[in-house]
Protein backbone atom coordinates (compact mmCIF):
# COMPACT_ATOMS: atom_id res chain seq x y z
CA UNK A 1 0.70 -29.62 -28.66
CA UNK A 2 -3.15 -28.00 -28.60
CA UNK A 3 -4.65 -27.43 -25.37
CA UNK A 4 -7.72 -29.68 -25.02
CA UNK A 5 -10.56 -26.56 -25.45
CA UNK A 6 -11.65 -27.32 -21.58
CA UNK A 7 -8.55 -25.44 -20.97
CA UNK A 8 -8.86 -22.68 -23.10
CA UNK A 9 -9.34 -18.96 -21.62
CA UNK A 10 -11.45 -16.26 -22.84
CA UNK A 11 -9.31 -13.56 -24.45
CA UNK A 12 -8.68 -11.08 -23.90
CA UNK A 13 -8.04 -12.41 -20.71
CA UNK A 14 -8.10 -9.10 -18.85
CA UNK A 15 -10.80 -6.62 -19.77
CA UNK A 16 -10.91 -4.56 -17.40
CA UNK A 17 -8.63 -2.15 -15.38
CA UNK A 18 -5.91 -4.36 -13.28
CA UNK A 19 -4.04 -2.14 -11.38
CA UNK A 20 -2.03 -4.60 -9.15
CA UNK A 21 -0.09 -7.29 -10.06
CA UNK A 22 -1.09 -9.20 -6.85
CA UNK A 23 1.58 -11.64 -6.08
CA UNK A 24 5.00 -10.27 -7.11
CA UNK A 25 6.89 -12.98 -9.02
CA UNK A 26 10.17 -12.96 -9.70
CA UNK A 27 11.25 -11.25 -13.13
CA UNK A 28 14.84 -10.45 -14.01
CA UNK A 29 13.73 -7.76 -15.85
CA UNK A 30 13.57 -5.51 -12.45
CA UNK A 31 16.99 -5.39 -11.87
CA UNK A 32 17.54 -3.66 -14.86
CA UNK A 33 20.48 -0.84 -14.73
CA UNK A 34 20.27 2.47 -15.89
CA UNK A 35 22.48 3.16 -18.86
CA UNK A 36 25.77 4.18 -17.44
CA UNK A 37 25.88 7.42 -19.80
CA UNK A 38 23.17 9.45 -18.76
CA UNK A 39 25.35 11.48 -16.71
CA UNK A 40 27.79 12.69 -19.31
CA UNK A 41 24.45 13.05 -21.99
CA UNK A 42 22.72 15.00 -19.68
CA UNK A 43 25.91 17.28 -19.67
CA UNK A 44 26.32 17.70 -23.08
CA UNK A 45 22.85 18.85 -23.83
CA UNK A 46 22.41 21.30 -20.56
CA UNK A 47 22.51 24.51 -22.71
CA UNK A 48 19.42 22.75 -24.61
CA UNK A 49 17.08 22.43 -21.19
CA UNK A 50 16.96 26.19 -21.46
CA UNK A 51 15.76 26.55 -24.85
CA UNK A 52 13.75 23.26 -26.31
CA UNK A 53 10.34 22.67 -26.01
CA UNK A 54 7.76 20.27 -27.14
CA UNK A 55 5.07 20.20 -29.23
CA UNK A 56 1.79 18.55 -27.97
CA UNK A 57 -1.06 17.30 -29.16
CA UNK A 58 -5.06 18.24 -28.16
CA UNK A 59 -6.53 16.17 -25.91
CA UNK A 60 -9.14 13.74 -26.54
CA UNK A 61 -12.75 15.93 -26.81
CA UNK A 62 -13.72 18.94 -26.01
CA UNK A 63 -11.92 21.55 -23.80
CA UNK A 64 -15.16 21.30 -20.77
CA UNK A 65 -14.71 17.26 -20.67
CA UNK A 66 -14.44 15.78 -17.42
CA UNK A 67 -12.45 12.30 -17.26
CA UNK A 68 -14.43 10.71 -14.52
CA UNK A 69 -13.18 8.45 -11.92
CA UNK A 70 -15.53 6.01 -12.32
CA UNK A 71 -14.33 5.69 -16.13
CA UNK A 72 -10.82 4.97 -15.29
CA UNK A 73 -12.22 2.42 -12.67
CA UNK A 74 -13.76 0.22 -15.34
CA UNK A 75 -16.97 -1.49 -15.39
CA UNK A 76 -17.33 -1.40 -11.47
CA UNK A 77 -16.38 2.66 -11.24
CA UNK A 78 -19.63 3.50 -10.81
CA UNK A 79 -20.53 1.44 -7.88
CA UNK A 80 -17.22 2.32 -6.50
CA UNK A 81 -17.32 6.49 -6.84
CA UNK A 82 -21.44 6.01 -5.58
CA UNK A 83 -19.81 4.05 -2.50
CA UNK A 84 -17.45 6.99 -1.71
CA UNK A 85 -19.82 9.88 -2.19
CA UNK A 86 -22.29 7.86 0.49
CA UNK A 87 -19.43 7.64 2.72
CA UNK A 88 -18.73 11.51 2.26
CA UNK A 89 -15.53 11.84 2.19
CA UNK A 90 -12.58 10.97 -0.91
CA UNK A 91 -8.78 10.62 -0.17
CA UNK A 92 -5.90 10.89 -2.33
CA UNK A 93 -1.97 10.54 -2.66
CA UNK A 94 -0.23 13.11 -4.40
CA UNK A 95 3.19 12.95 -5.07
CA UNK A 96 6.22 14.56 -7.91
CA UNK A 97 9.46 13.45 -8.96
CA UNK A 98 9.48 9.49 -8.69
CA UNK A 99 12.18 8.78 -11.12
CA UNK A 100 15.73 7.13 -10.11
CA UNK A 101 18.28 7.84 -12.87
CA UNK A 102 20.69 5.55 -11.21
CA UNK A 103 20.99 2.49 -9.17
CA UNK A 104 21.66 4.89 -6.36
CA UNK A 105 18.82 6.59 -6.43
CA UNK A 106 16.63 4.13 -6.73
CA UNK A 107 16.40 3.29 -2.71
CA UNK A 108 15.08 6.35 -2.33
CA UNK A 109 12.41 6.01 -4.58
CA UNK A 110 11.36 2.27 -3.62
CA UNK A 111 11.25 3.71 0.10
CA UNK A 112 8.72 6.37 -0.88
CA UNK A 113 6.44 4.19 -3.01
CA UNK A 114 6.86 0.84 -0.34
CA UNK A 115 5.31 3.83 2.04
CA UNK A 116 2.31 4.86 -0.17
CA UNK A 117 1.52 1.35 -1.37
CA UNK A 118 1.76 -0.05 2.50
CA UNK A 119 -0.51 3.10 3.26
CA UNK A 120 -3.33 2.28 0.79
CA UNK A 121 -3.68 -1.16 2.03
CA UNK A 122 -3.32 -0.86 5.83
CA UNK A 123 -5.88 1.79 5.76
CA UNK A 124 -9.39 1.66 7.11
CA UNK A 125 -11.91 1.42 4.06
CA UNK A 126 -13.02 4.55 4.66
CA UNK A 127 -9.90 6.37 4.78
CA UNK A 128 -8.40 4.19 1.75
CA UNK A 129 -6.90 6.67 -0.79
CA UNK A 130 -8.57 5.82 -3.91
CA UNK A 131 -6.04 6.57 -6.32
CA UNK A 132 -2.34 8.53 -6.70
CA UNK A 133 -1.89 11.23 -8.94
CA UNK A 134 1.86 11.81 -9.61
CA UNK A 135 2.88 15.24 -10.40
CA UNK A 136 5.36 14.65 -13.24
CA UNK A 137 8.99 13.28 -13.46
CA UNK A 138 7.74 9.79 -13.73
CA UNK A 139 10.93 8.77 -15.76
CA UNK A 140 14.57 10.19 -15.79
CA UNK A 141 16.31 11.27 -17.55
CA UNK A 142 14.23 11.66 -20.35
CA UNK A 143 10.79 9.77 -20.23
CA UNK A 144 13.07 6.94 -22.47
CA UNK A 145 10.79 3.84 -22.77
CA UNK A 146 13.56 1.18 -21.59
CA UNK A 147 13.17 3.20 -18.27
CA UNK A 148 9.03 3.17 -17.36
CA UNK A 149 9.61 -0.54 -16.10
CA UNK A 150 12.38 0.03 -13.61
CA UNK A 151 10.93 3.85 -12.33
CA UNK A 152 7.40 3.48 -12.31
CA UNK A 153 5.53 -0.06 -13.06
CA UNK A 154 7.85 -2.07 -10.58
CA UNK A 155 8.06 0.13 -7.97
CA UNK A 156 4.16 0.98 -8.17
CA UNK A 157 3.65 -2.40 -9.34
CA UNK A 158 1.60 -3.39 -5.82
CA UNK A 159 -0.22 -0.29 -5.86
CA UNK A 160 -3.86 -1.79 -6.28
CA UNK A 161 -5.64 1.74 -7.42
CA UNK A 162 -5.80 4.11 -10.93
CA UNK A 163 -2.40 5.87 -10.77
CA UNK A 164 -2.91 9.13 -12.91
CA UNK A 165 -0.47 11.29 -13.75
CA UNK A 166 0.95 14.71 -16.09
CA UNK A 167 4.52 14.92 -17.61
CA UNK A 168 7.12 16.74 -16.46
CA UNK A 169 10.41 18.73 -17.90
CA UNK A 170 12.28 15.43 -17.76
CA UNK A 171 9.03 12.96 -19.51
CA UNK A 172 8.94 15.35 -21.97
CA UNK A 173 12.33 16.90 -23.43
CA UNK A 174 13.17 15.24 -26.59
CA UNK A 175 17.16 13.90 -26.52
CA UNK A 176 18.60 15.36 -30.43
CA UNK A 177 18.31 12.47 -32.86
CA UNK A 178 15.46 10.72 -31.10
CA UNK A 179 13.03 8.80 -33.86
CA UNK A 180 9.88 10.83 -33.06
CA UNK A 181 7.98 7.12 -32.43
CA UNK A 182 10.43 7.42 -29.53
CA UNK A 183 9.80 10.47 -28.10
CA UNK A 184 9.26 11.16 -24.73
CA UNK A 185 5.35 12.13 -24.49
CA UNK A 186 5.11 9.41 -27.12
CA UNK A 187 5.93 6.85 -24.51
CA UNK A 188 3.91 8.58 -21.87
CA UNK A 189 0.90 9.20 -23.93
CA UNK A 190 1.09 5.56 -24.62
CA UNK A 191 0.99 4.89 -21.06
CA UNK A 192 -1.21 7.00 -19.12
CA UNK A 193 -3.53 8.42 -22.32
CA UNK A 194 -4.23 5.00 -23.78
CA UNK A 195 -7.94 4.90 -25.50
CA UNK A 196 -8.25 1.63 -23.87
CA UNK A 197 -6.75 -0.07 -20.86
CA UNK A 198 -4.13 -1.78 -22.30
CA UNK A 199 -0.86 -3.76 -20.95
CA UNK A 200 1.84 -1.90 -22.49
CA UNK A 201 5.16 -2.94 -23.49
CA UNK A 202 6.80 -0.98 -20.78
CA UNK A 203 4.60 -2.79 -18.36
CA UNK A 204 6.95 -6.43 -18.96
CA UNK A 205 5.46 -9.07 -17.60
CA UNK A 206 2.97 -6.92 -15.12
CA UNK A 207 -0.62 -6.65 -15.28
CA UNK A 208 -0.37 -2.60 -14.32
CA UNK A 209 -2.71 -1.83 -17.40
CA UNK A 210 -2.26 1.84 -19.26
CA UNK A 211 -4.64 5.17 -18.00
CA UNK A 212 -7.05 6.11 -20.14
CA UNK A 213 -6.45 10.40 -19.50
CA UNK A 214 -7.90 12.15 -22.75
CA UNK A 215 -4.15 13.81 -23.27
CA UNK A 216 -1.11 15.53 -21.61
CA UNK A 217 -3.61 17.58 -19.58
CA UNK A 218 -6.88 16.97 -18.33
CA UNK A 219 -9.45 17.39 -15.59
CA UNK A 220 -10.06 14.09 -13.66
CA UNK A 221 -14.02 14.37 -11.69
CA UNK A 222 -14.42 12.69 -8.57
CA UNK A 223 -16.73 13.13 -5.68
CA UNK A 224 -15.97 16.28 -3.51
CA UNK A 225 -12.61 17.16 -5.77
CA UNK A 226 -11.80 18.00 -9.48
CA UNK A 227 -8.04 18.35 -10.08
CA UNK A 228 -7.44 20.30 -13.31
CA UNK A 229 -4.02 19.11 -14.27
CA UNK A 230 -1.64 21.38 -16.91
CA UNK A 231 1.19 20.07 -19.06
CA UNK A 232 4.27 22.94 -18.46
CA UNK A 233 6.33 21.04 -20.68
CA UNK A 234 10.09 20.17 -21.21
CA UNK A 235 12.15 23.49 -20.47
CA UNK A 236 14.24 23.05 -17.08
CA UNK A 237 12.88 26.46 -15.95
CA UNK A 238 10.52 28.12 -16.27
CA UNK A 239 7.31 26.22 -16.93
CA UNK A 240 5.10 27.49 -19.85
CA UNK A 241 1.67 26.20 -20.52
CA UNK A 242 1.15 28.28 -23.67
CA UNK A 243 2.79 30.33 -26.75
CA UNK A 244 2.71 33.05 -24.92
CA UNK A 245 2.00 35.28 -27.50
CA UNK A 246 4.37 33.96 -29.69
CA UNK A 247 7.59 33.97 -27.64
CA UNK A 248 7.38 29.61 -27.97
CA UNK A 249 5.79 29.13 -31.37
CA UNK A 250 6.38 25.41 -31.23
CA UNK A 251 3.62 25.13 -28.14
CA UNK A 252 0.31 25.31 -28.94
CA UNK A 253 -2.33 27.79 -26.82
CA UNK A 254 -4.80 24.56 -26.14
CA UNK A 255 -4.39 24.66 -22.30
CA UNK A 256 -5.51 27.99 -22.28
CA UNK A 257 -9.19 26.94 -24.20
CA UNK A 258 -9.16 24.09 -21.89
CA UNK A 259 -8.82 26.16 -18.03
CA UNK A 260 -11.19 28.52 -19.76
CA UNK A 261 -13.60 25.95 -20.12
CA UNK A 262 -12.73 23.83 -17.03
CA UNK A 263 -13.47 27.24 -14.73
CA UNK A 264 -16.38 28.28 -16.93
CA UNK A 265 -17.88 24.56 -16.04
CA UNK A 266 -17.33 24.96 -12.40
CA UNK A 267 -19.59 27.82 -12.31
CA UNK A 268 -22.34 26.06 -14.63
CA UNK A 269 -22.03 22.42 -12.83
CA UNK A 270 -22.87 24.67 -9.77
CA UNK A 271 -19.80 22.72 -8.81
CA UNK A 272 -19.11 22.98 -5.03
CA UNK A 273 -16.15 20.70 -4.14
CA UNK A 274 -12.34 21.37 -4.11
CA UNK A 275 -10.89 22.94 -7.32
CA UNK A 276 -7.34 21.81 -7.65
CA UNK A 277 -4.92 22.75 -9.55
CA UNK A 278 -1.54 20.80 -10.41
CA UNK A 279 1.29 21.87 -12.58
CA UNK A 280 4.87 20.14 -12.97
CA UNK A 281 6.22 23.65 -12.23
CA UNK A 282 5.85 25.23 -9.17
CA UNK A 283 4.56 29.04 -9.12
CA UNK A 284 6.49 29.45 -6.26
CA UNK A 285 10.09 28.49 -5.46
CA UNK A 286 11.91 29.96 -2.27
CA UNK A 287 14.97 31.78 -3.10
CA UNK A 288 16.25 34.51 -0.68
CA UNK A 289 15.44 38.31 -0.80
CA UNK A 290 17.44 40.54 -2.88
CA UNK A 291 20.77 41.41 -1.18
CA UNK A 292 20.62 38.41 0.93
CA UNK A 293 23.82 36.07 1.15
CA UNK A 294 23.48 32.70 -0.78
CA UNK A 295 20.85 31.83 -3.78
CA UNK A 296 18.22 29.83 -4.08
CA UNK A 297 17.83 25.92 -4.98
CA UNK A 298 18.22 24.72 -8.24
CA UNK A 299 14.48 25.43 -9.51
CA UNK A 300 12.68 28.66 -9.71
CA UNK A 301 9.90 29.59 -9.49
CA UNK A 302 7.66 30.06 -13.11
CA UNK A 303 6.11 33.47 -12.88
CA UNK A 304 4.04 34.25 -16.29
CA UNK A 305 2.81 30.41 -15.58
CA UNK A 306 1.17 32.03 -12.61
CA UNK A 307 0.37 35.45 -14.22
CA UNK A 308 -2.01 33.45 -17.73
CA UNK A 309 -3.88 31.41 -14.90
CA UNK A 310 -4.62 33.79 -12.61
CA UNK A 311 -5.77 36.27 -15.48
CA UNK A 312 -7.79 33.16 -17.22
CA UNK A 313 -9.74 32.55 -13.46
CA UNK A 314 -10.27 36.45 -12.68
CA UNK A 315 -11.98 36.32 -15.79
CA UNK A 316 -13.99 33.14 -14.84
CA UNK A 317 -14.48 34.79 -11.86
CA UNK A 318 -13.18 30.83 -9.66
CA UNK A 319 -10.00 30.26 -8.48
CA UNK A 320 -8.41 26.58 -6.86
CA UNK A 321 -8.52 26.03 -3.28
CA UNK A 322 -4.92 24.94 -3.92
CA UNK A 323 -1.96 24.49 -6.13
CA UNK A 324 -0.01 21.64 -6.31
CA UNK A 325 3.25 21.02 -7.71
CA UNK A 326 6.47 19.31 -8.25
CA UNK A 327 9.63 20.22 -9.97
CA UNK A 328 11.82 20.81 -6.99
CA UNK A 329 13.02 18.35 -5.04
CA UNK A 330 11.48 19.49 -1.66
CA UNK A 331 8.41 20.18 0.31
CA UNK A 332 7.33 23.36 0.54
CA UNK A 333 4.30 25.22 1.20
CA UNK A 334 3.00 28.85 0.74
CA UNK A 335 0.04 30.61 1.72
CA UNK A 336 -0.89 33.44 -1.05
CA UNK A 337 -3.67 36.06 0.54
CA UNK A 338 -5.60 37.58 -2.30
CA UNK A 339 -8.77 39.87 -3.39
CA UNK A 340 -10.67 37.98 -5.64
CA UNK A 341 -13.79 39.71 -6.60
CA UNK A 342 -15.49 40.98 -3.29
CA UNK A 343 -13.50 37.95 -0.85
CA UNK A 344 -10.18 37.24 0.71
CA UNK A 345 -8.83 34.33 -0.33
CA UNK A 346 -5.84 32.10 1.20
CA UNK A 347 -4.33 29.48 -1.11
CA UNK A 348 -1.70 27.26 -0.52
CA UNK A 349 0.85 26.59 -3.12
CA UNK A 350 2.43 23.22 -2.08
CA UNK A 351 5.51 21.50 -3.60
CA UNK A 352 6.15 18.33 -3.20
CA UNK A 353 8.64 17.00 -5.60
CA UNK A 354 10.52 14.47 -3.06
CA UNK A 355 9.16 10.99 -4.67
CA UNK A 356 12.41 9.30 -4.46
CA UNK A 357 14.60 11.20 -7.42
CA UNK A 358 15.90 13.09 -5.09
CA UNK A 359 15.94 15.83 -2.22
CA UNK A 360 17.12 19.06 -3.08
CA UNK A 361 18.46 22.42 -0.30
CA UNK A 362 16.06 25.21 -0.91
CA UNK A 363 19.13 27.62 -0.82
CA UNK A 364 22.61 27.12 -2.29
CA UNK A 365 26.31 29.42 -1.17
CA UNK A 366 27.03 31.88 -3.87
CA UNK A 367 30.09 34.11 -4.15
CA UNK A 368 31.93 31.95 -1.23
CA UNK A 369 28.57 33.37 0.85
CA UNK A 370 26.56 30.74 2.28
CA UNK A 371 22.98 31.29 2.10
CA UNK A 372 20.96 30.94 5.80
CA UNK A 373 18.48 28.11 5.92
CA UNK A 374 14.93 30.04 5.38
CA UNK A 375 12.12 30.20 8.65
CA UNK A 376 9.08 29.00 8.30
CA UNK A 377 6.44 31.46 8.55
CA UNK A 378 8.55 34.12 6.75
CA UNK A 379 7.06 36.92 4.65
CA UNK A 380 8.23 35.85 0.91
CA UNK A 381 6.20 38.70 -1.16
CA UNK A 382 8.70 39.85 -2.98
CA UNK A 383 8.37 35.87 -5.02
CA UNK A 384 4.97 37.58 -6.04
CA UNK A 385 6.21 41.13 -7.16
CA UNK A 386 3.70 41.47 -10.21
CA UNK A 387 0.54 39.61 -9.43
CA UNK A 388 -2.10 39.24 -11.93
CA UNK A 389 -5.08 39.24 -9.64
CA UNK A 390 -4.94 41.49 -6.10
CA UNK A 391 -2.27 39.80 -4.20
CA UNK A 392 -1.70 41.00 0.21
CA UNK A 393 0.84 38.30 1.06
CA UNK A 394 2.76 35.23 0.57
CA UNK A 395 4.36 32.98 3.28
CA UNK A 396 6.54 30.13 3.22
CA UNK A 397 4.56 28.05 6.11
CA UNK A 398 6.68 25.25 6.04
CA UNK A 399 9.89 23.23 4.57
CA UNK A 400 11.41 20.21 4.54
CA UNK A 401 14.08 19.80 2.16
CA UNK A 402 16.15 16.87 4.08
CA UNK A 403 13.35 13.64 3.64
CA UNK A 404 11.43 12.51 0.98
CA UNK A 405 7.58 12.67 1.13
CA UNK A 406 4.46 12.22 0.07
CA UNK A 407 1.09 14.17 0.37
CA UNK A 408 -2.25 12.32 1.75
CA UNK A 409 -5.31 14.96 0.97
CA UNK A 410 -9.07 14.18 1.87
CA UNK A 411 -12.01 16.22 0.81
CA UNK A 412 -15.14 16.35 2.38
CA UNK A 413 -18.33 18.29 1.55
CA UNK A 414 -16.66 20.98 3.49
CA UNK A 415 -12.72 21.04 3.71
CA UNK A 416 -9.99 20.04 2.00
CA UNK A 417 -6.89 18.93 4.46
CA UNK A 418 -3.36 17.75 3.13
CA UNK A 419 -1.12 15.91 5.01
CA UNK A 420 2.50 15.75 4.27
CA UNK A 421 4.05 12.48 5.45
CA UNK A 422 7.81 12.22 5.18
CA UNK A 423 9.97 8.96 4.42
CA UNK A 424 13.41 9.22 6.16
CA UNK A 425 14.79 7.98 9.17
CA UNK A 426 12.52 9.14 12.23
CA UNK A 427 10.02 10.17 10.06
CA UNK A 428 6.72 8.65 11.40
CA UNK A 429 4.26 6.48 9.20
CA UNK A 430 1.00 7.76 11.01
CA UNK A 431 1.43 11.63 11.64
CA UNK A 432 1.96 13.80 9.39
CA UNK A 433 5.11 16.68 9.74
CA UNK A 434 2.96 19.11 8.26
CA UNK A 435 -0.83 19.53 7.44
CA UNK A 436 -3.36 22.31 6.38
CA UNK A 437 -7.18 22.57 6.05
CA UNK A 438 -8.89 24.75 3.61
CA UNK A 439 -12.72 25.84 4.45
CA UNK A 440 -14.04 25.05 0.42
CA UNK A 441 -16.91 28.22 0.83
CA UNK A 442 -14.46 30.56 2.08
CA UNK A 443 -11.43 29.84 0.60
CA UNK A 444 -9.76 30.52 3.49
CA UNK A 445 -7.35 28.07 5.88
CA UNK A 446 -9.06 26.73 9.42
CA UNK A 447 -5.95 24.69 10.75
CA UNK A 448 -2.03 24.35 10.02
CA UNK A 449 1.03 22.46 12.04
CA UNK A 450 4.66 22.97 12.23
CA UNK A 451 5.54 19.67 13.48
CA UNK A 452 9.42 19.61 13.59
CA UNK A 453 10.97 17.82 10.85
CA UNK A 454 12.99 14.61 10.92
CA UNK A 455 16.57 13.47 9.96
CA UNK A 456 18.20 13.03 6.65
CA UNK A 457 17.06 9.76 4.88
CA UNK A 458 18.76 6.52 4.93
CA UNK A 459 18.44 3.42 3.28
CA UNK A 460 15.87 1.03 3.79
CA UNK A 461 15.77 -2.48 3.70
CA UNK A 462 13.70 -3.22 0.70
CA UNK A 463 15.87 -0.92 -0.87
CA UNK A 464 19.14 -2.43 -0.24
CA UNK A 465 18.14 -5.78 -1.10
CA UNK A 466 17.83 -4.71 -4.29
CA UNK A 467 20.41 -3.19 -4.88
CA UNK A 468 22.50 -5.82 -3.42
CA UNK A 469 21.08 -8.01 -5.88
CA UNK A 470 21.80 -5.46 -8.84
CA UNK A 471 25.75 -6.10 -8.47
């Protein structure tokens, strides 16, 4: 029967960013199980993680664009970024590796996001992070659409703030005999580089609505920070960003057009903030020195990734306060002293890759030798044997490779500090196991800690209710 018009609702009925559902309701659709061959798939194309890449497609533009904050905040993003520029001072979650590929994973990954969403709205207003950027690995195992419900919009599906994000190895290898409308960065382009803010069908019956990123990789302006994110797309190791020179003629060189003009900007904005830069890859993996017993973890480290940006920003003549990555299944981070023109710079290199997927040993036995846990603070140069810019020294600073974790950064006029919080039993909600402040006109780090880290994770009790309620 016709509703009476009285009744009737403007459509569409949401025009503007939601990024909350608000209530939760219940919806059998989140106890969805992961397709019990993944496993044995994942197997049989191994040899194939080694040797496929992707294709991409420019982004949305020109290669200087900004993608503003107050444009993915909708019609009030204006009033909202002017609020936290008069407060002086922006914070952030960061975070890598979200996806749960199986039922058993998946406490780990509700644990990690209940602790970021419970952080953003027991915060003060003006130490509310004001949106998460997730550093690839939204979806295992391979960025399938059936999945984005059950690994990213219910578990983030309380998080009331813009979650932006780039693709990782595992939202971005295409599974042989996929229908290219089904393609991995298909799905996440539809998701996170919509041209309007959309509910998408991998959304259900949430009002999450789709980020409006102008492609795969992109610079997203806010006050005090831009975070100039790079697509390293879908090889297991290493990450490439580029052709390079050929060797991958599938890839196109776009990203290298687009830092190029992202540094260039910098210096013609008169830009002062933090410069960030996040790739799905880390630069930097531990692994032990040469002749040492054991091996390293399961990633490496990606090299000539390293070597094209540091020759692209030595040409710019600017180089990021900080890298940020995911990738491996850890938290790690590394101080790398360099020359850079006439200064001494420190940058840290974090990882943080421990979003609920999984949590990976930075070392691994080899030969029947089992490889010594490594100390923080140790001199790890020879990761950095051919440096394209002046390099003095790297150092792993700190480790945690038995919790999950999250990072909480805030940016001032001034300094940049992250915090990383872990998730794991005895880990505390409100102090950090690890932090470190960058001075932004010296490029150079004021403060560290080496809080001692916690226990191996456990279950929590969100967690096992729902997976109770999956049998």
């Amino acid at each position: 029967m016709p509703r009476n018009a009285a009744y009737r609702l403007p459509q569409p009925l949401f025009d503007e960013p939601t990024f909350s559902q608000g209530r939760p309701t219940p919806d059998p659709t989140r106890f969805r199980v992961p397709h019990p061959s993944d496993a044995e798939l994942y197997k049989r194309i191994q040899g194939l993680l080694y040797e496929d890449v992707v294709p991409f497609p420019a982004a949305r533009g020109t290669a200087a664009d900004l993608y503003e904050l107050s444009t993915a905040l909708g019609p009030h993003g204006p009033e909202e970024t002017a609020a936290v520029a008069r407060a002086g001072r922006i914070v952030f979650h960061m975070v890598g590796d979200i996806g749960a590929s199986t039922a058993a994973k998946y406490p780990g990954e509700l644990r990690v996001s209940d602790r970021i969403t419970n952080d953003i709205r027991t915060s003060a207003p003006a130490e509310r992070p004001q949106f998460l950027y997730l550093l690839g690995d939204l979806v295992y195992d391979f960025g399938e659409a059936q999945y984005y419900y059950d690994q990213f919009y219910e578990p983030y599906r309380d998080y009331p703030a813009p979650i932006f994000a780039i693709p990782g190895n595992h939202d971005s290898f295409v599974v042989p005999g996929t229908p290219s409308a089904q393609a991995p960065l298909v799905t996440f382009q539809r998701n996170f580089c919509a041209t309007e803010p959309i509910v998408t069908p991998e959304a259900g019956s949430l009002h999450r609505t789709a980020m409006t990123q102008p492609g795969v990789y992109f610079t997203l302006d806010a006050p005090f920070v831009r975070i100039v994110g790079l697509f390293s797309n879908a090889l297991e190791d290493p990450g490439v960003i580029s052709s390079e020179d050929g060797k991958w003629a599938a890839i196109p060189d776009y990203q290298l057009d687009f830092l190029t003009a992202q540094l260039r900007r910098v210096t013609s904005d008169g830009f002062s903030g933090a410069l960030l830069l996040a790739v799905h890859h880390p630069p930097f993996c531990y692994e032990p020195p040469a002749g040492a017993p054991g091996a390293g973890g399961i990633h490496q480290g990606s090299p000539a990734v390293l070597a094209q940006i540091d020759r692209i920003c030595a040409a710019a003549g600017v180089y990021p306060h900080a890298f940020l990555s995911g990738h491996a299944h850890n938290y790690q981070r590394f101080t790398r002293s360099i020359r850079f023109g006439s200064s001494g710079y420190q940058v840290p290199f974090l990882v943080c890759g421990g979003g609920g997927h999984d949590v990976s040993s930075l070392v691994r036995a080899q030969g029947g030798a089992a490889a010594p846990e490594p100390a923080d603070g140790a001199d790890v140069s020879y990761l950095d044997p051919q440096p394209a810019v002046p390099a003095t020294r790297l150092v792993l600073e700190r480790h945690d490779d038995r919790t999950y974790g999250y990072l909480r950064v805030a940016v001032d006029a001034k300094q940049l500090r992250f915090d990383f919080y872990q998730v794991g039993t005895g880990a505390s909600p409100s102090q950090p196991a690890d932090s470190v402040t960058v001075a932004l006109a010296s490029h150079t780090v004021v403060a560290g800690s080496t809080t001692a880290p916690a226990g191996r994770r456990t279950e929590g009790r969100r967690s096992a209710g729902l997976l109770r309620r999956k049998r």
